[in-house]
C-alpha atoms as a PDB file:
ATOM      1  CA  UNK A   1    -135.061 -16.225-183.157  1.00  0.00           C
ATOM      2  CA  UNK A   2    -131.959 -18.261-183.563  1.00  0.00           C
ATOM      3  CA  UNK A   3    -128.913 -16.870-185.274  1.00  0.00           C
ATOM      4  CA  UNK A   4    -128.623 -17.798-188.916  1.00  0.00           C
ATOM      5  CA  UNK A   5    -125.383 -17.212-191.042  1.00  0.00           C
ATOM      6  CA  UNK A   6    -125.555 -16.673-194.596  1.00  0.00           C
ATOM      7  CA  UNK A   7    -122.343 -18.465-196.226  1.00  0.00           C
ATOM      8  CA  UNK A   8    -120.833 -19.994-199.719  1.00  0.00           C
ATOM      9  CA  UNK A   9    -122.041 -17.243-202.082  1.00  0.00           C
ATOM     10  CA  UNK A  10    -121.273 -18.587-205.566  1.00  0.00           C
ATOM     11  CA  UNK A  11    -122.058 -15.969-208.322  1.00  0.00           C
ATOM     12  CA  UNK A  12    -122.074 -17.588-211.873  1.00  0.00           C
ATOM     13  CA  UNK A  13    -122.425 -15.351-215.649  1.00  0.00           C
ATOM     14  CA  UNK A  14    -122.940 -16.288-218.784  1.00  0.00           C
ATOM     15  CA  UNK A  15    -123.749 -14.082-222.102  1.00  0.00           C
ATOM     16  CA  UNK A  16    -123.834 -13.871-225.577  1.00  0.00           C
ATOM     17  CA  UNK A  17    -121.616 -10.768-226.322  1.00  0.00           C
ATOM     18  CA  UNK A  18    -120.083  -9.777-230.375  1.00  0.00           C
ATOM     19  CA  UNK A  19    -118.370  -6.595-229.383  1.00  0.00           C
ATOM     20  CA  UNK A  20    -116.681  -6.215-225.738  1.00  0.00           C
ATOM     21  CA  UNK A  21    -116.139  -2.386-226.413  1.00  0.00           C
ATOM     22  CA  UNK A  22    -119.789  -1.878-227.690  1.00  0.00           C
ATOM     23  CA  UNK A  23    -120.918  -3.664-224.629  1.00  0.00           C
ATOM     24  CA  UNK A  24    -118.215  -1.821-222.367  1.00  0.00           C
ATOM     25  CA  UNK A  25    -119.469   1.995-223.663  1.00  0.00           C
ATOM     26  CA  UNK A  26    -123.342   0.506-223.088  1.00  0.00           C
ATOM     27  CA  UNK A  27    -122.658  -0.355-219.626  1.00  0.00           C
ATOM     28  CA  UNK A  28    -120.681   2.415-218.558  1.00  0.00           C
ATOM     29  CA  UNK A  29    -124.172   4.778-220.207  1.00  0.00           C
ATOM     30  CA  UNK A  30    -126.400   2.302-218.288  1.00  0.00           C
ATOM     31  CA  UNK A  31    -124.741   2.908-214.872  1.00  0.00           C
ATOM     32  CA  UNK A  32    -124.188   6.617-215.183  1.00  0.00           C
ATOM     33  CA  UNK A  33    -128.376   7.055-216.633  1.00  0.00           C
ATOM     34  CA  UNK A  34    -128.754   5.022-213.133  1.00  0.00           C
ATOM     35  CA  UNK A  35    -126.454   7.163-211.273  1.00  0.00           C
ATOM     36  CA  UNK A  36    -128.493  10.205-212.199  1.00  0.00           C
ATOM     37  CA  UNK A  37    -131.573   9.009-211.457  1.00  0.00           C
ATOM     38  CA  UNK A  38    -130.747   7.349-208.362  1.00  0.00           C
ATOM     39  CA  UNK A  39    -127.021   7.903-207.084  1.00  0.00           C
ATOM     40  CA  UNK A  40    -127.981   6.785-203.602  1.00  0.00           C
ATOM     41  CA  UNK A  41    -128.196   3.289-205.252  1.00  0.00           C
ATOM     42  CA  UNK A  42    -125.898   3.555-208.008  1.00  0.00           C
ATOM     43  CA  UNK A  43    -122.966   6.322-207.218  1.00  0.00           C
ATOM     44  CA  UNK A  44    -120.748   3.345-205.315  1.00  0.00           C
ATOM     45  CA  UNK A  45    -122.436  -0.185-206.678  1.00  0.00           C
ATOM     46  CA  UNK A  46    -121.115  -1.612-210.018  1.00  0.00           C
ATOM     47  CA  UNK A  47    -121.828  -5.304-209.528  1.00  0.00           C
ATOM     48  CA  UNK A  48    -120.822  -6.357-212.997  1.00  0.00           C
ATOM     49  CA  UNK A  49    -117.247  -5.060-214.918  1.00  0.00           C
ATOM     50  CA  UNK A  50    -115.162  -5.272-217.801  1.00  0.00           C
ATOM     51  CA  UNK A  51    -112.440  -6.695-216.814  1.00  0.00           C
ATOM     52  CA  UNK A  52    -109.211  -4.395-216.828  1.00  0.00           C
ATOM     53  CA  UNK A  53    -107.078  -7.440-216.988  1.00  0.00           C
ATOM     54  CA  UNK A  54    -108.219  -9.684-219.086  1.00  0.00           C
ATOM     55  CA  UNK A  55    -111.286  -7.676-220.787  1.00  0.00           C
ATOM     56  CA  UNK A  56    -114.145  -9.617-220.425  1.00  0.00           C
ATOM     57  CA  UNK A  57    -117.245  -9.165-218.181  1.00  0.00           C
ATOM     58  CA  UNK A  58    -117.840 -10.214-214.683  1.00  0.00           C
ATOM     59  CA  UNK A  59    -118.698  -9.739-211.159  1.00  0.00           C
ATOM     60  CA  UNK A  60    -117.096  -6.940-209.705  1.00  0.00           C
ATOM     61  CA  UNK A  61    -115.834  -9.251-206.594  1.00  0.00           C
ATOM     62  CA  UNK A  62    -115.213  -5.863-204.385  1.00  0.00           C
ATOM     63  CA  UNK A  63    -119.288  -5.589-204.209  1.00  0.00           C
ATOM     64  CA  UNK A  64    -119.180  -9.317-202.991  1.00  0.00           C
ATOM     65  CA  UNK A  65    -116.729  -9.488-200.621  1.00  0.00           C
ATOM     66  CA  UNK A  66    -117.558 -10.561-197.170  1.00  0.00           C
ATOM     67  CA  UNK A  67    -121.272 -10.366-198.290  1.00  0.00           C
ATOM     68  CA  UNK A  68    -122.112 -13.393-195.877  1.00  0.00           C
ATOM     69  CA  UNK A  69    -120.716 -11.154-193.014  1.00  0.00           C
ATOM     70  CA  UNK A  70    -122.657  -8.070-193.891  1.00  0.00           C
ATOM     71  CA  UNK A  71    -126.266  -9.801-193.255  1.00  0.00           C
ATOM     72  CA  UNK A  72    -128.416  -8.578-191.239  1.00  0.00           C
ATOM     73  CA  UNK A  73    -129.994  -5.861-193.910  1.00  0.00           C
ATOM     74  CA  UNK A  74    -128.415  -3.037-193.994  1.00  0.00           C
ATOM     75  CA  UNK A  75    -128.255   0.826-195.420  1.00  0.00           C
ATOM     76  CA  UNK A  76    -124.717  -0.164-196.766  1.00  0.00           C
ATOM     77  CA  UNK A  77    -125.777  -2.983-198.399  1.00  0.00           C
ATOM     78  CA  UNK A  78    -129.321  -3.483-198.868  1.00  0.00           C
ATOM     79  CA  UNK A  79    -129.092  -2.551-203.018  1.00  0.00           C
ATOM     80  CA  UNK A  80    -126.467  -5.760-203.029  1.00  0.00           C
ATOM     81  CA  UNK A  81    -128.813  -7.916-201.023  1.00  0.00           C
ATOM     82  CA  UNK A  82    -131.842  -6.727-203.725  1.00  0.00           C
ATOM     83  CA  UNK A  83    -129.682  -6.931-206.848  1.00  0.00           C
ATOM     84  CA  UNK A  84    -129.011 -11.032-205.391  1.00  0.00           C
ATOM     85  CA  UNK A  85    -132.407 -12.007-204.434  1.00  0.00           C
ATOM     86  CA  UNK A  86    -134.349  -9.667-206.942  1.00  0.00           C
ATOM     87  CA  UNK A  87    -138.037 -10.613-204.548  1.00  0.00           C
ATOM     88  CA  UNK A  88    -137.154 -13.954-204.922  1.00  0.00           C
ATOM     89  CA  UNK A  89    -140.698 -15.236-206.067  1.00  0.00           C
ATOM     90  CA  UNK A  90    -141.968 -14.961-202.475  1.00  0.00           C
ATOM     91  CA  UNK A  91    -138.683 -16.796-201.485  1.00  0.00           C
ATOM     92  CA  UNK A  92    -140.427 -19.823-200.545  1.00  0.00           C
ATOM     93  CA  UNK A  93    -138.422 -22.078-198.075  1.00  0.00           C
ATOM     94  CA  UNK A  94    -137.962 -23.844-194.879  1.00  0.00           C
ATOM     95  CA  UNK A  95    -135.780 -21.174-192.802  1.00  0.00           C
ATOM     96  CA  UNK A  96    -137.287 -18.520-191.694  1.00  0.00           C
ATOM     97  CA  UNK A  97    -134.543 -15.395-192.122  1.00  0.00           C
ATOM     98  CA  UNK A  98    -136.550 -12.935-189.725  1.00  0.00           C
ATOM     99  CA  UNK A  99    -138.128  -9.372-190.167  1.00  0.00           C
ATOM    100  CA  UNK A 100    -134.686  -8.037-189.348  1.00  0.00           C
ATOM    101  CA  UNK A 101    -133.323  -9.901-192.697  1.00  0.00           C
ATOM    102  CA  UNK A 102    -135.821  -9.885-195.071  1.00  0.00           C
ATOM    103  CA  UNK A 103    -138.764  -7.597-194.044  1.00  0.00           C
ATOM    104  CA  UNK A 104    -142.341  -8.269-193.663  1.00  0.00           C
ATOM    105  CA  UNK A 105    -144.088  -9.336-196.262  1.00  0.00           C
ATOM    106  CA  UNK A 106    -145.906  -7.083-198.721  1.00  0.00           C
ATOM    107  CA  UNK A 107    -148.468  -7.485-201.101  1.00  0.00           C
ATOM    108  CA  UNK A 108    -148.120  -4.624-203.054  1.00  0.00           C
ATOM    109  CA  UNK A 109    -144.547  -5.835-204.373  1.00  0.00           C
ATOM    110  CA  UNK A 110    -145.284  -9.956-203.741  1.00  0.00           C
ATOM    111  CA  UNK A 111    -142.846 -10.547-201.610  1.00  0.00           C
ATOM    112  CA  UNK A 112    -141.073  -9.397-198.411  1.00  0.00           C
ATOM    113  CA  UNK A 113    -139.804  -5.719-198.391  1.00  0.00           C
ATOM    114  CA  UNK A 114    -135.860  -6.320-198.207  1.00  0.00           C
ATOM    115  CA  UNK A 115    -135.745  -8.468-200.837  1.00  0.00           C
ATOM    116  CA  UNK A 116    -136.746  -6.235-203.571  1.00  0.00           C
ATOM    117  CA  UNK A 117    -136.541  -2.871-204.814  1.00  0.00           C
ATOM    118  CA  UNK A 118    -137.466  -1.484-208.149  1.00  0.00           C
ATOM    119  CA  UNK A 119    -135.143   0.493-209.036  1.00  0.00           C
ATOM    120  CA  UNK A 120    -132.376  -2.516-208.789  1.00  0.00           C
ATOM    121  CA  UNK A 121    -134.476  -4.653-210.251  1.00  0.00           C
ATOM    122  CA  UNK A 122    -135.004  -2.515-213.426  1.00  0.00           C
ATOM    123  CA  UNK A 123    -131.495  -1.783-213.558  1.00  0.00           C
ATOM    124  CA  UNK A 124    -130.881  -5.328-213.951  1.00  0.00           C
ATOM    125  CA  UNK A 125    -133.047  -5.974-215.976  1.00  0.00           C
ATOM    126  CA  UNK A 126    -131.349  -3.348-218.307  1.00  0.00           C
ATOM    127  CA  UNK A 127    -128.534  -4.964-217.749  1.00  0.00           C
ATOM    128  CA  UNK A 128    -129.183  -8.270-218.577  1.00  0.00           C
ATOM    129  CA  UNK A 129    -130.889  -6.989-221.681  1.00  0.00           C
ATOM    130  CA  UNK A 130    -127.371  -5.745-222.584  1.00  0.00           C
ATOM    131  CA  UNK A 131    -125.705  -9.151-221.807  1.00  0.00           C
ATOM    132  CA  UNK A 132    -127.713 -11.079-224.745  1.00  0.00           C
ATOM    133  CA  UNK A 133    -131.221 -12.319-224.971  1.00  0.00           C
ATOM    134  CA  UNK A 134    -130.195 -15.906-223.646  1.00  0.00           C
ATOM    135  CA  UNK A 135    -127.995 -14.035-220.742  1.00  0.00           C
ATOM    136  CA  UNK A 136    -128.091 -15.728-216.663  1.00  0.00           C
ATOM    137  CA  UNK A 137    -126.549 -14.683-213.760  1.00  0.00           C
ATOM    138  CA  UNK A 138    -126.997 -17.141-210.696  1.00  0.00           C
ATOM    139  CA  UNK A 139    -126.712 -17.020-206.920  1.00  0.00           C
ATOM    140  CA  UNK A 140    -125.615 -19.605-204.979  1.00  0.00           C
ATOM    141  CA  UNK A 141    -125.525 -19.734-200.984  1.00  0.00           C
ATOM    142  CA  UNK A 142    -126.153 -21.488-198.173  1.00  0.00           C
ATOM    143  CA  UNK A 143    -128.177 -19.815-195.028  1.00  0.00           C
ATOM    144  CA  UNK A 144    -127.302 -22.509-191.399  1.00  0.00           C
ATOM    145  CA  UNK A 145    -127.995 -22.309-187.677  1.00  0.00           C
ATOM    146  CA  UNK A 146    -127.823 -24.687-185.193  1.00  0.00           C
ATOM    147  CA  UNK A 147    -129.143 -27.840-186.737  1.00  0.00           C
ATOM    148  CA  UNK A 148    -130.134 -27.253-189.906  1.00  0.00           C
ATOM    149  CA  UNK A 149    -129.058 -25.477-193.388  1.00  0.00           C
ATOM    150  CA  UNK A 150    -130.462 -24.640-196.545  1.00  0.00           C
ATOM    151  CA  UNK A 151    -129.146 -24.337-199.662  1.00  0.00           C
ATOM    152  CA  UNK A 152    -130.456 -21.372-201.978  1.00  0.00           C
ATOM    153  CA  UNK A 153    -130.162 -20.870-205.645  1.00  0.00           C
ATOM    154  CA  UNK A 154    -131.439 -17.601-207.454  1.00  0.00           C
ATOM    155  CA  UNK A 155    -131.242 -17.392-211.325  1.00  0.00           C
ATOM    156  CA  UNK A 156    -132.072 -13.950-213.131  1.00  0.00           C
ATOM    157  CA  UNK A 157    -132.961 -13.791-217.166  1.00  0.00           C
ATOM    158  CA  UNK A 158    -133.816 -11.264-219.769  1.00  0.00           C
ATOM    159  CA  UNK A 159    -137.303 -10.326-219.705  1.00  0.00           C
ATOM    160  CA  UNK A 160    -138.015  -8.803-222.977  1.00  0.00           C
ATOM    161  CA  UNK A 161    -141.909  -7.955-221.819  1.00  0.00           C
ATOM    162  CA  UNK A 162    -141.445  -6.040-218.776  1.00  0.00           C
ATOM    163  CA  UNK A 163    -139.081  -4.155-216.462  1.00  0.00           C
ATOM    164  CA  UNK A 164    -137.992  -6.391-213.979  1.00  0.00           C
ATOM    165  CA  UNK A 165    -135.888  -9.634-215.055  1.00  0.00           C
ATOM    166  CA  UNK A 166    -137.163 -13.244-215.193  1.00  0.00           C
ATOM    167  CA  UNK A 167    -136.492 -14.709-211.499  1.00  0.00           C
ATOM    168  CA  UNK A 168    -136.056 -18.238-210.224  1.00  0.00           C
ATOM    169  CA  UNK A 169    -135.746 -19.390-206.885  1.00  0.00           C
ATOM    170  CA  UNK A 170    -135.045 -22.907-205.312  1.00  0.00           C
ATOM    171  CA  UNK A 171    -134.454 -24.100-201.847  1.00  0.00           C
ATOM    172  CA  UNK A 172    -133.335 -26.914-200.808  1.00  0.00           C
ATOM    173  CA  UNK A 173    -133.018 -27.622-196.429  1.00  0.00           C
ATOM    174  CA  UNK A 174    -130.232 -30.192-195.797  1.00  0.00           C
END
């Protein structure tokens, strides 16, 4: 298989939020009940914050950085890749990432292995529970080889009927 580069990650949040404090103390409690029940996931990833500087909630860029560069899959950053493509609907698209990105498909989850994991997925879901009712967060990026490049775009909502959040994915080869 050709060499693909994953590139251009744009990360995008919006929320409906009264109290920053109430919301700060509820995260913090949502990431240490994670912790304890799975610190090999959750003892060094935080991908959302309060903001120490100017107190409002975002990405935690440190999770993000050089996330293009860290692809193919793996053990140091296979909860990031989950917590970004979340199964990604069966990630239907034109590029093919490979078995040593994304797994083999399987039909007990829907999708391809990599791509998903239930423990991130629920903990998102928490969290976007705790962003609002009408919360997003969406993933942008762009996955090119020689000749040809597609343009990805993941969306995650609130799902108030089940553990795992509301998923969207688009592609779009250029």
């Amino acid at each position: 298989m050709a060499q693909i580069y994953f590139s251009n990650l744009v990360m995008d949040l919006t929320h409906e939020l009264d109290d920053i404090n109430k919301f700060e103390a509820e995260l913090n409690n949502l990431y240490k009940k994670y912790e304890s029940e799975a610190p090999e996931v959750f003892s060094n990833f935080r991908p959302i914050i309060v903001s120490p500087i100017n107190y409002e909630v975002e990405f935690n860029e440190k999770e993000f950085i050089n996330w293009e560069n860290e692809i193919p899959y793996t053990d140091e950053n296979k909860y990031k890749f989950a917590f970004i493509l979340q199964g990604g609907d069966g990630l239907t698209k034109e590029v093919n990432w490979g078995k040593d990105i994304e797994g083999i498909f399987d039909d007990s989850i829907g999708t391809f292995s990599r791509t998903f994991n239930s423990t991130v997925s629920h903990f998102t879901n928490d969290l976007m529970r705790l962003l609002g009712e009408y919360a997003e967060i969406n993933f942008y990026f762009s996955v090119s080889g020689s000749g040809f490049s597609e343009d990805y775009h993941i969306m995650l909502e609130t799902n108030n009927n089940e553990n795992y959040p509301l998923v969207s994915f688009d592609a779009e080869l250029q």
